[in-house]
C-alpha atoms as a PDB file:
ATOM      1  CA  UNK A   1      59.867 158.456  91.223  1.00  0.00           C
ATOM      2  CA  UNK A   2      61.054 154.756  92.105  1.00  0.00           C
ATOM      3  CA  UNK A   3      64.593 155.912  92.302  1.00  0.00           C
ATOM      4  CA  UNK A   4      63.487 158.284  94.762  1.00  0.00           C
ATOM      5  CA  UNK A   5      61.636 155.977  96.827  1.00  0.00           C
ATOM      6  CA  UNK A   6      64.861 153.686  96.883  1.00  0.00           C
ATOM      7  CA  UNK A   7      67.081 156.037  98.116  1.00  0.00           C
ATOM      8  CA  UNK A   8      64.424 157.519 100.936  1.00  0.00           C
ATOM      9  CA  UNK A   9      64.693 153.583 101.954  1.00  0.00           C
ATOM     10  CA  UNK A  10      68.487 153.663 101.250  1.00  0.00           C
ATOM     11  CA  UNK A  11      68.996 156.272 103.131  1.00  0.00           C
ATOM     12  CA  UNK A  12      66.826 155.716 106.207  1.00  0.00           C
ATOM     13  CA  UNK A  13      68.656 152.127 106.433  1.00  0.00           C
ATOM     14  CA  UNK A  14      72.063 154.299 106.982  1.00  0.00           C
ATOM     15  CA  UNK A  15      70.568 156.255 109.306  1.00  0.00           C
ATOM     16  CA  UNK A  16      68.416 153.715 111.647  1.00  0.00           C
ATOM     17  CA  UNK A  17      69.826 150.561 113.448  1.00  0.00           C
ATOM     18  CA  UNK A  18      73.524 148.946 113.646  1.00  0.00           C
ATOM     19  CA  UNK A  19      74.543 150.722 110.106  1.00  0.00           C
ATOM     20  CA  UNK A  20      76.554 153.579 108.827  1.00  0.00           C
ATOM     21  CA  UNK A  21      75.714 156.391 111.312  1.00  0.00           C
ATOM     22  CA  UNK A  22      76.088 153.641 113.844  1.00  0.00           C
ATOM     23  CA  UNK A  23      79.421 152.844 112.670  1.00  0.00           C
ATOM     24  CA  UNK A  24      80.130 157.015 112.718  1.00  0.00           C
ATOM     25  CA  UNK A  25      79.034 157.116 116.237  1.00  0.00           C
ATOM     26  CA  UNK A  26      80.883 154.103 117.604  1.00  0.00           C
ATOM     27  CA  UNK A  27      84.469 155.874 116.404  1.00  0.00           C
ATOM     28  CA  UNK A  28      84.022 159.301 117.402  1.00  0.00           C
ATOM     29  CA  UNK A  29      81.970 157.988 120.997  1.00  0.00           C
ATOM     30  CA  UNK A  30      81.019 161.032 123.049  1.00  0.00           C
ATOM     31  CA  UNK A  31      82.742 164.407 121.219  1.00  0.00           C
ATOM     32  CA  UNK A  32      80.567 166.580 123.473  1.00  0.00           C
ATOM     33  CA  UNK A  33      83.681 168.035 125.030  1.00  0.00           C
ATOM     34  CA  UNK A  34      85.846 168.451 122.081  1.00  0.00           C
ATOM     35  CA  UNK A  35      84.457 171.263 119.882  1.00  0.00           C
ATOM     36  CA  UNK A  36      86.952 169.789 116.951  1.00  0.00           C
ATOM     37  CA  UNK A  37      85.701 166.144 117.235  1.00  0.00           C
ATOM     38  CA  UNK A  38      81.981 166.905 117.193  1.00  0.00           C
ATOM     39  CA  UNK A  39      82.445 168.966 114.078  1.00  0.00           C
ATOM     40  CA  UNK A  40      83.968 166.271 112.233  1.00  0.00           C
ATOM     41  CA  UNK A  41      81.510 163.932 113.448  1.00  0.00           C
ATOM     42  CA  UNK A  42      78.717 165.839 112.042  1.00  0.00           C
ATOM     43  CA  UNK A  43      80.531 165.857 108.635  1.00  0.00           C
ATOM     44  CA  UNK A  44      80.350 162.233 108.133  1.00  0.00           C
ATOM     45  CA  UNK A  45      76.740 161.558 109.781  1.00  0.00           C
ATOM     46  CA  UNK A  46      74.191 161.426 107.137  1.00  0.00           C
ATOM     47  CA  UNK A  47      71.123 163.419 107.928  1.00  0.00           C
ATOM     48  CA  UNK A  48      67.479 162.572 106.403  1.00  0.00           C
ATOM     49  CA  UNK A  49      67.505 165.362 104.311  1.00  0.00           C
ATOM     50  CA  UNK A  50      70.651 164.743 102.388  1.00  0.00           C
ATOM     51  CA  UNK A  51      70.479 163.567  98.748  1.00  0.00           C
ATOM     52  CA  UNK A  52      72.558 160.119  97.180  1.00  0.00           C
ATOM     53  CA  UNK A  53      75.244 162.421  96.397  1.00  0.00           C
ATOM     54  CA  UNK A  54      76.131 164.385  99.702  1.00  0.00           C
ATOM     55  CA  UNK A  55      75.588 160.873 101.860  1.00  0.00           C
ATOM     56  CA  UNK A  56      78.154 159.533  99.205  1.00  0.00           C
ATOM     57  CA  UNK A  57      80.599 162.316  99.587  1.00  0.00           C
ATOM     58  CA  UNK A  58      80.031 162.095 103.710  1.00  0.00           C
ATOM     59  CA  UNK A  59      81.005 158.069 103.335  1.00  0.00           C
ATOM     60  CA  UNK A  60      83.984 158.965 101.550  1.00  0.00           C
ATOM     61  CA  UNK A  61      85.286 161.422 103.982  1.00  0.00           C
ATOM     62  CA  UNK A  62      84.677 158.953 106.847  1.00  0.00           C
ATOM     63  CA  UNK A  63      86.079 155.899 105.199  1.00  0.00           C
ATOM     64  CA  UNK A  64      88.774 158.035 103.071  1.00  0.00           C
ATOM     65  CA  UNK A  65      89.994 160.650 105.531  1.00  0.00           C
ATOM     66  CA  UNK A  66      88.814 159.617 109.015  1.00  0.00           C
ATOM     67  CA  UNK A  67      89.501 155.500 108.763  1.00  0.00           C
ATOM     68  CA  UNK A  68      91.614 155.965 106.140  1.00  0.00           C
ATOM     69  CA  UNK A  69      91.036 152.186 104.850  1.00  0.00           C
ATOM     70  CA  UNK A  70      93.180 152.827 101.868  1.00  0.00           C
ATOM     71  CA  UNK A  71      96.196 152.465 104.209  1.00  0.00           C
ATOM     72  CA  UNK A  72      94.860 149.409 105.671  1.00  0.00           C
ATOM     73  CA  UNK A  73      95.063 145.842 104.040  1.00  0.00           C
ATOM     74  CA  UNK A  74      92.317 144.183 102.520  1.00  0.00           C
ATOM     75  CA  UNK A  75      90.834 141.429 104.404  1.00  0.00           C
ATOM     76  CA  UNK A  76      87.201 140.923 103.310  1.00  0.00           C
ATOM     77  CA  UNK A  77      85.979 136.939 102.710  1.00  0.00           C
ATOM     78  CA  UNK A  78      89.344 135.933 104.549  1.00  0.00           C
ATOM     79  CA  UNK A  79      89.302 133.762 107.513  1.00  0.00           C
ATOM     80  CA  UNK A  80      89.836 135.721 110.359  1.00  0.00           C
ATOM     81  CA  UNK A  81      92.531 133.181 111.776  1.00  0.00           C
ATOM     82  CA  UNK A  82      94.440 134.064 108.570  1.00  0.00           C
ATOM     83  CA  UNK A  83      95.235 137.415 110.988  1.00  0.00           C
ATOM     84  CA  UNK A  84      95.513 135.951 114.671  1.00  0.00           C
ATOM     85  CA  UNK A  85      98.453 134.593 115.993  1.00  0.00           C
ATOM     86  CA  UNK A  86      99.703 130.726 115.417  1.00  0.00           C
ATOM     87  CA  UNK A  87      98.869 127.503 117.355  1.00  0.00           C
ATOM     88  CA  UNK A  88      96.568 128.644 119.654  1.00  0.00           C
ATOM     89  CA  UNK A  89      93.812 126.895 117.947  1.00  0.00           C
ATOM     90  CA  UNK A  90      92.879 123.475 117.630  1.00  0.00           C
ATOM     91  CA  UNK A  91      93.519 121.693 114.053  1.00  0.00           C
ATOM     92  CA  UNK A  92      89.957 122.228 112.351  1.00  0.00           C
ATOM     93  CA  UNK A  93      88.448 119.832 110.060  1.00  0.00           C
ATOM     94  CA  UNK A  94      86.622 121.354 106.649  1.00  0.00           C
ATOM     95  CA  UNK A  95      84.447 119.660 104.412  1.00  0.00           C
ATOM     96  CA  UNK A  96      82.831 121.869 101.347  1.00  0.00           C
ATOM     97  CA  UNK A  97      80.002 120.769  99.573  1.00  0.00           C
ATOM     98  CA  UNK A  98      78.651 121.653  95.804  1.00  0.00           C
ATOM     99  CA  UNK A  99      75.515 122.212  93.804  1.00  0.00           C
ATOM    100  CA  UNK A 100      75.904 119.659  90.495  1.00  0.00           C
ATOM    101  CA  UNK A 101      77.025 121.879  87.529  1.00  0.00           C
ATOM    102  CA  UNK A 102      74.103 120.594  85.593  1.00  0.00           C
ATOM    103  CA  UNK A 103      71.032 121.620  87.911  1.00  0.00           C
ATOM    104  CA  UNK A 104      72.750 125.142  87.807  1.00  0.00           C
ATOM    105  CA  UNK A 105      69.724 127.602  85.608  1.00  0.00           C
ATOM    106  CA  UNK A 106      71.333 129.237  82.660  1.00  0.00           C
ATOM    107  CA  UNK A 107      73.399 132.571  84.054  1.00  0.00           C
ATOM    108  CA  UNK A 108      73.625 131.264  87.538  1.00  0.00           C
ATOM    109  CA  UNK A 109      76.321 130.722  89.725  1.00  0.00           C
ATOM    110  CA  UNK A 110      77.086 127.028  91.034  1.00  0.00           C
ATOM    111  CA  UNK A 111      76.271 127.246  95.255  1.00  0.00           C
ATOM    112  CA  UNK A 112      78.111 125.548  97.451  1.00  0.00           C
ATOM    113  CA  UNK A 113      78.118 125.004 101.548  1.00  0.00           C
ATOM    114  CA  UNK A 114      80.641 124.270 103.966  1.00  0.00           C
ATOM    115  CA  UNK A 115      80.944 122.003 107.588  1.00  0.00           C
ATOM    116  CA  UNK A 116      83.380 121.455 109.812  1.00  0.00           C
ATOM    117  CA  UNK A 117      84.851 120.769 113.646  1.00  0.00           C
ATOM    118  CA  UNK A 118      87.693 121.125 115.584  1.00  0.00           C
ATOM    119  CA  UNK A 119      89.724 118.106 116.976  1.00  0.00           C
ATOM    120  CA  UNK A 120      89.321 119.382 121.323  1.00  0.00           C
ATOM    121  CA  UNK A 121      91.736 116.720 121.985  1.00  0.00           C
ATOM    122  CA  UNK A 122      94.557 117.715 119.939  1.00  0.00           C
ATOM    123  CA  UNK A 123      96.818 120.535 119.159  1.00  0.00           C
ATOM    124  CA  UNK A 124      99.156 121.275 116.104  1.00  0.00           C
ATOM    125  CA  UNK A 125     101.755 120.044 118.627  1.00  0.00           C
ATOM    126  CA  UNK A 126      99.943 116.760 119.313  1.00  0.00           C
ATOM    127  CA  UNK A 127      98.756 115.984 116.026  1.00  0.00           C
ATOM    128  CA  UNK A 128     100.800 113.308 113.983  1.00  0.00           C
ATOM    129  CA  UNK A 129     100.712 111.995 110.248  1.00  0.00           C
ATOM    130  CA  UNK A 130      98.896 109.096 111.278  1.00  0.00           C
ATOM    131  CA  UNK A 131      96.048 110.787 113.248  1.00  0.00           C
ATOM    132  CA  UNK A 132      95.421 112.850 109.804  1.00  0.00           C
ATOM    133  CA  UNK A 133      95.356 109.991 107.933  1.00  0.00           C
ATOM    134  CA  UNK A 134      92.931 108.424 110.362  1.00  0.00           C
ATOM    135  CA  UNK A 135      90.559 111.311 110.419  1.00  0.00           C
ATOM    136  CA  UNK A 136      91.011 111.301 106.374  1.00  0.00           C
ATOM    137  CA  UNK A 137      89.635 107.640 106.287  1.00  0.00           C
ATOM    138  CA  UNK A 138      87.090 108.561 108.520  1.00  0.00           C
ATOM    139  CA  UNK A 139      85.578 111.819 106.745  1.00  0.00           C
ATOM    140  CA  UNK A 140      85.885 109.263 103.627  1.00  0.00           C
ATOM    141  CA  UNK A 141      83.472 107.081 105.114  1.00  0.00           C
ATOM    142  CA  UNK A 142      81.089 108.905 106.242  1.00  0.00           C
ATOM    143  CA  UNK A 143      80.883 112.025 103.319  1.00  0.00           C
ATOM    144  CA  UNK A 144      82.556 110.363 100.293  1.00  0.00           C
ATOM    145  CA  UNK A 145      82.343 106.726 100.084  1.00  0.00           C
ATOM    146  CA  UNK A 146      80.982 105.334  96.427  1.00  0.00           C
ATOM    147  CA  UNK A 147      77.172 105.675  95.950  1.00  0.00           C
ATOM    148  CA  UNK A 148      77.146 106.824  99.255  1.00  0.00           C
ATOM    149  CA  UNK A 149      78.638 110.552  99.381  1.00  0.00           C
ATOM    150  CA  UNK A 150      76.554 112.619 101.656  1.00  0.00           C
ATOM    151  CA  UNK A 151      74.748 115.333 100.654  1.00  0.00           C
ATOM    152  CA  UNK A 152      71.366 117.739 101.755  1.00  0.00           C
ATOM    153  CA  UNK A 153      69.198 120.074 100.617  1.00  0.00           C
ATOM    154  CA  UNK A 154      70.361 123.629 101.320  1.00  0.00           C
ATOM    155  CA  UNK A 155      67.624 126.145 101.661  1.00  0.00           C
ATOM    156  CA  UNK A 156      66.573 129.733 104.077  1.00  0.00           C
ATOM    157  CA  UNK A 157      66.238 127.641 107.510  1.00  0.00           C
ATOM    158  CA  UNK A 158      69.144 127.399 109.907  1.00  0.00           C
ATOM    159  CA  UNK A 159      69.820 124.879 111.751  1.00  0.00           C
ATOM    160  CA  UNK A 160      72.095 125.428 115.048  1.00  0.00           C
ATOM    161  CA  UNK A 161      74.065 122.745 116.936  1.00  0.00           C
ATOM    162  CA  UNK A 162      76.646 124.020 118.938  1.00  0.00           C
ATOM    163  CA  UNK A 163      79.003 122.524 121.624  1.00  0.00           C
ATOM    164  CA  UNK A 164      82.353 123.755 122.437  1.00  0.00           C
ATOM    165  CA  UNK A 165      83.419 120.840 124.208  1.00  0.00           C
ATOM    166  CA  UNK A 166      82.712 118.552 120.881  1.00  0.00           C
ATOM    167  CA  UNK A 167      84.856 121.423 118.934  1.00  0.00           C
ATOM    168  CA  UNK A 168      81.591 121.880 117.059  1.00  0.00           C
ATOM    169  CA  UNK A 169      79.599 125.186 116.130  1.00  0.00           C
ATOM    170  CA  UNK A 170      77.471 124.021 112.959  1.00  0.00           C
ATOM    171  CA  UNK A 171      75.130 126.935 111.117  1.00  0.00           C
ATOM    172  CA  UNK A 172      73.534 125.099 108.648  1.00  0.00           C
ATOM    173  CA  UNK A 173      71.369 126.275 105.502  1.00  0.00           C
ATOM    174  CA  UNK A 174      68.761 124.117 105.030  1.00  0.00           C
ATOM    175  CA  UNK A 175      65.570 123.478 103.670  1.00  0.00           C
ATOM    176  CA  UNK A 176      63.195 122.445 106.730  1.00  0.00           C
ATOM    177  CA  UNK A 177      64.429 122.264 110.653  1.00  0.00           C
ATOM    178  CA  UNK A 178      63.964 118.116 109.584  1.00  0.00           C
ATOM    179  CA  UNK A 179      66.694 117.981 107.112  1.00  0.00           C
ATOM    180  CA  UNK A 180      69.452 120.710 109.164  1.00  0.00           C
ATOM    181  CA  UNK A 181      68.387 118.129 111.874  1.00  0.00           C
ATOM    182  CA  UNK A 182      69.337 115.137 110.356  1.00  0.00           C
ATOM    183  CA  UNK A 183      72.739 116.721 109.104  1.00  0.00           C
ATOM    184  CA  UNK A 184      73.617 117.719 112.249  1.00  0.00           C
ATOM    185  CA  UNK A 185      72.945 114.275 113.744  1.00  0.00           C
ATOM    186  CA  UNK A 186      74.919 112.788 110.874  1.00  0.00           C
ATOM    187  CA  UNK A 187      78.105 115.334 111.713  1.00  0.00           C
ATOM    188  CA  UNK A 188      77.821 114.356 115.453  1.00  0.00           C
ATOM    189  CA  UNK A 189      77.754 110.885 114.839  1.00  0.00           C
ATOM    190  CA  UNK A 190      80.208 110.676 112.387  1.00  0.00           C
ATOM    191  CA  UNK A 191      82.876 112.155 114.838  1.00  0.00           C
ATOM    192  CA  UNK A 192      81.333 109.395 117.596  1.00  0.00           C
ATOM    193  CA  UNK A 193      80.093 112.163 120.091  1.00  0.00           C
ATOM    194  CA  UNK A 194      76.925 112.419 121.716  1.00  0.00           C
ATOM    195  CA  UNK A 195      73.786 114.086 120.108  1.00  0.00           C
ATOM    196  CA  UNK A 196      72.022 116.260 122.868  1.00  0.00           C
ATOM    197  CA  UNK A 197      68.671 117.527 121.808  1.00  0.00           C
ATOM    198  CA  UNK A 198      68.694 120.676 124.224  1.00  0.00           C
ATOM    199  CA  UNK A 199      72.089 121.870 121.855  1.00  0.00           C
ATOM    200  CA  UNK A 200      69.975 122.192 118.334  1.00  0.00           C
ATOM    201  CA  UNK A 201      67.896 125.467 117.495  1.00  0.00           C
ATOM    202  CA  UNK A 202      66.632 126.586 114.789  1.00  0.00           C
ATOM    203  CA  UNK A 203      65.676 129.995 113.121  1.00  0.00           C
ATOM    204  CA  UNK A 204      63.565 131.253 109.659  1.00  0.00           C
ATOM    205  CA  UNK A 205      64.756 134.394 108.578  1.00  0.00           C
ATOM    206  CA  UNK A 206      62.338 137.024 107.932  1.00  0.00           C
ATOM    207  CA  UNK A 207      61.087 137.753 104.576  1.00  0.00           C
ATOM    208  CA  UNK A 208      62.733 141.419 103.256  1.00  0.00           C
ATOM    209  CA  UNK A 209      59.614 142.737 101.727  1.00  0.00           C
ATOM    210  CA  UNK A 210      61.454 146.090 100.624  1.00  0.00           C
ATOM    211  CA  UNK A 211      62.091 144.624  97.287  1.00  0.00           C
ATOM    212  CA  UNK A 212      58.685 144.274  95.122  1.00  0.00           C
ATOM    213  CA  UNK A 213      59.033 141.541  92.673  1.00  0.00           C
ATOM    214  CA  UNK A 214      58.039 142.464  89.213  1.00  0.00           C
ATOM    215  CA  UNK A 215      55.268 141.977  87.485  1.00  0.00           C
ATOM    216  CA  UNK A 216      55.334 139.773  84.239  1.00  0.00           C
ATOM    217  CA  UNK A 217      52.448 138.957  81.937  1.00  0.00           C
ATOM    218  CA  UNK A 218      51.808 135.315  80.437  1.00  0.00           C
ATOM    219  CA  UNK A 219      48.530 135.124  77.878  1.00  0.00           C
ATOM    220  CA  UNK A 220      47.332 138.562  79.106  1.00  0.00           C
ATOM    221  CA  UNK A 221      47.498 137.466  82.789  1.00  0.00           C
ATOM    222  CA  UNK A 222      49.873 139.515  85.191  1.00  0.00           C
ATOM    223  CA  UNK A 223      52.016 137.568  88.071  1.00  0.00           C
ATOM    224  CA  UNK A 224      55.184 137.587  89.624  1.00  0.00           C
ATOM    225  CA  UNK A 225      58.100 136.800  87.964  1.00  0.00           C
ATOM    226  CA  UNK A 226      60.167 133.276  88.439  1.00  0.00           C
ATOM    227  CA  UNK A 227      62.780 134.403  91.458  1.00  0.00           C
ATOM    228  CA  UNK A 228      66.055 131.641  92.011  1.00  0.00           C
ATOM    229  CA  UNK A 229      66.198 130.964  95.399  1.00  0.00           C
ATOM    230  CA  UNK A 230      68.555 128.754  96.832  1.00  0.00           C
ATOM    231  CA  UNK A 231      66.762 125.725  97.545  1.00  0.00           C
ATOM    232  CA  UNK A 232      69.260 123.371  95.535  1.00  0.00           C
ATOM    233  CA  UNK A 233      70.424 119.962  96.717  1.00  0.00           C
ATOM    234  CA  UNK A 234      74.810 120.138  97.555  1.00  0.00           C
ATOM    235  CA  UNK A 235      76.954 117.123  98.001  1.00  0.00           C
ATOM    236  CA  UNK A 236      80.610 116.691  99.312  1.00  0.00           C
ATOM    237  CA  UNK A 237      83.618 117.407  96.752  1.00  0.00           C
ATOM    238  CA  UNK A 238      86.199 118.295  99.358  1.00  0.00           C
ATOM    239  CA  UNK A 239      87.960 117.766 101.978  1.00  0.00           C
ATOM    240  CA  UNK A 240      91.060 119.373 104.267  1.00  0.00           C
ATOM    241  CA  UNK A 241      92.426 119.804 107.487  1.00  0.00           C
ATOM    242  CA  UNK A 242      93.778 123.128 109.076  1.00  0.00           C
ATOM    243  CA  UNK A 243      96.914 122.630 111.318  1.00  0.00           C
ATOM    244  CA  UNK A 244      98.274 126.118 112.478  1.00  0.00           C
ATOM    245  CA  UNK A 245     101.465 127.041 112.808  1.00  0.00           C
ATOM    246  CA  UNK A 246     102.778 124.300 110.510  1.00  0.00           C
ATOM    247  CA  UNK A 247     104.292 125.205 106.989  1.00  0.00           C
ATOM    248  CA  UNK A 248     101.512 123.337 104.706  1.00  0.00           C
ATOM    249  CA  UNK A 249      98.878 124.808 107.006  1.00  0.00           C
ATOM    250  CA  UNK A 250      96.258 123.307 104.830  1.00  0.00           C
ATOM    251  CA  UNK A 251      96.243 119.192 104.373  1.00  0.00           C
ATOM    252  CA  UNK A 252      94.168 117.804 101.444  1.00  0.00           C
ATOM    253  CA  UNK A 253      91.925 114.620 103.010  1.00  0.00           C
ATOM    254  CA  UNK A 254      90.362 113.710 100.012  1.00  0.00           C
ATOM    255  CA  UNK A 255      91.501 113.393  96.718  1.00  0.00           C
ATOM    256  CA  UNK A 256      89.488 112.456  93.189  1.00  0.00           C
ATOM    257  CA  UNK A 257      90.606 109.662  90.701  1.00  0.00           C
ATOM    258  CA  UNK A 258      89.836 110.090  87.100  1.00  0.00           C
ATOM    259  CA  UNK A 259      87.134 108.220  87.007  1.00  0.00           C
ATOM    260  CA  UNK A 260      85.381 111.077  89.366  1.00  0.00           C
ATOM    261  CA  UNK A 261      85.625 107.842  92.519  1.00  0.00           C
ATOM    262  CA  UNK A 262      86.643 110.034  95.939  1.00  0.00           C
ATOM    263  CA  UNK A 263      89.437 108.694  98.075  1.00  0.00           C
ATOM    264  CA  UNK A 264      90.857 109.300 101.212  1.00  0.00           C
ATOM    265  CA  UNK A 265      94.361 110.764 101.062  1.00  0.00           C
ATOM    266  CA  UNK A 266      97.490 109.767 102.352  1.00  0.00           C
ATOM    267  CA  UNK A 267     100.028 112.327 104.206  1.00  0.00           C
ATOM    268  CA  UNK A 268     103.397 111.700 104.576  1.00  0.00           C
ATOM    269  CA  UNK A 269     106.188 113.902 106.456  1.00  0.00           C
END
């Protein structure tokens, strides 16, 4: 009976809100005067009467025959400026950050995070060797310098700080409002611009209570079993600039000695 239970909630998720049948609706739009249209329409809606297998065979017809997305390349987990046309952006700084290999729990994958911003007062065709050097010295001392790399505890809260004008639009994981606070502060600071309190929000996702957690039993007493969340402290291990439209595209800014010590790169034409 569970399995049935899981696809009634399955099911109703494809049907209700900004899902499946939404996505069915928003390609056909209004068929009511094209006889043709509205029959193929009702083909790939699922209905809430229809079991796993006909809602599968109605997603394959959409996707397969309607969309046909086997004709069309593969660009899931890509950047979407991968796609868009050169130069028009500004060069974008990225810093990536990484749960220690040895806090990881047995069968569990390493997390990581990611920051970044975009230099507002350059362009690929301003930008020079030099001024990538000097932003590689400066990400060095503020997120990688010896006993002092920065790093924060990523968690469920997000933290918010955005300002266009700064080049920055920070979404950060965290594990209070305090600590994506204090990151963001750190980020604005580090690129000497101004903090403004109005700029950072914050939100707590909801818990998604349509997933019961099972039941274990230790010495004859039943509770919930041990569940991994995410609350794991990252710290910086890398470093790179994005310059569109140039050949390299991607420029390392920090690089890692043998010894593990961080350094800040030079580039050279």
């Amino acid at each position: 009976m569970s399995g049935v239970r899981n696809w009634a909630l399955i099911r109703q998720s494809l049907i209700n809100g900004n899902s499946y049948n939404a996505e069915v609706n928003a390609h056909f739009g209004d068929p009511s005067a094209d006889a043709g249209r509205n029959a193929a329409k009702n083909l790939c809606l699922i209905t809430s009467t229809d079991s796993m297998q006909i809602a599968l065979q109605r997603q394959s017809f959409f996707y397969h025959q309607v969309l046909k997305i086997q004709n069309k390349p593969i660009i899931i987990g890509q950047p979407k400026t991968i796609f868009d046309s050169e130069v028009t952006y500004h060069p974008e700084v990225s810093i990536e950050f990484r749960q220690d290999f040895t806090s990881v729990p047995r069968g569990k994958q390493v997390k990581d995070a990611r920051l970044g911003w975009r230099l507002m007062n350059e362009t690929s065709e301003s930008l020079t060797f030099e001024k990538i050097n000097n932003i590689a010295l400066l990400v060095y001392q503020h997120f990688f310098l010896k006993n002092n790399v920065f790093n924060f505890n990523k968690g469920k809260v997000i933290g918010w700080y955005t300002s266009p004008i700064d080049g920055l639009h920070l979404q950060l994981y965290c594990l209070d409002v305090n600590e994506a606070e204090r990151v963001a502060k750190h980020v604005v600071q580090a690129i000497n611009k101004t903090w403004n309190d109005n700029l950072f929000k914050s939100t707590t996702p909801k818990r998604n209570n349509l997933t019961t957690p099972p039941q274990i039993t230790i010495l004859g007493k039943q509770q919930d079993a041990p569940v991994w969340r995410p609350n794991i402290n990252v710290k910086a291990y890398k470093a790179y600039m994005t310059v569109w439209g140039t050949e390299t595209k991607v420029y390392e800014l920090i690089g890692r000695l043998a010894n593990g010590e961080f350094v800040a790169l030079t580039t050279a034409n």
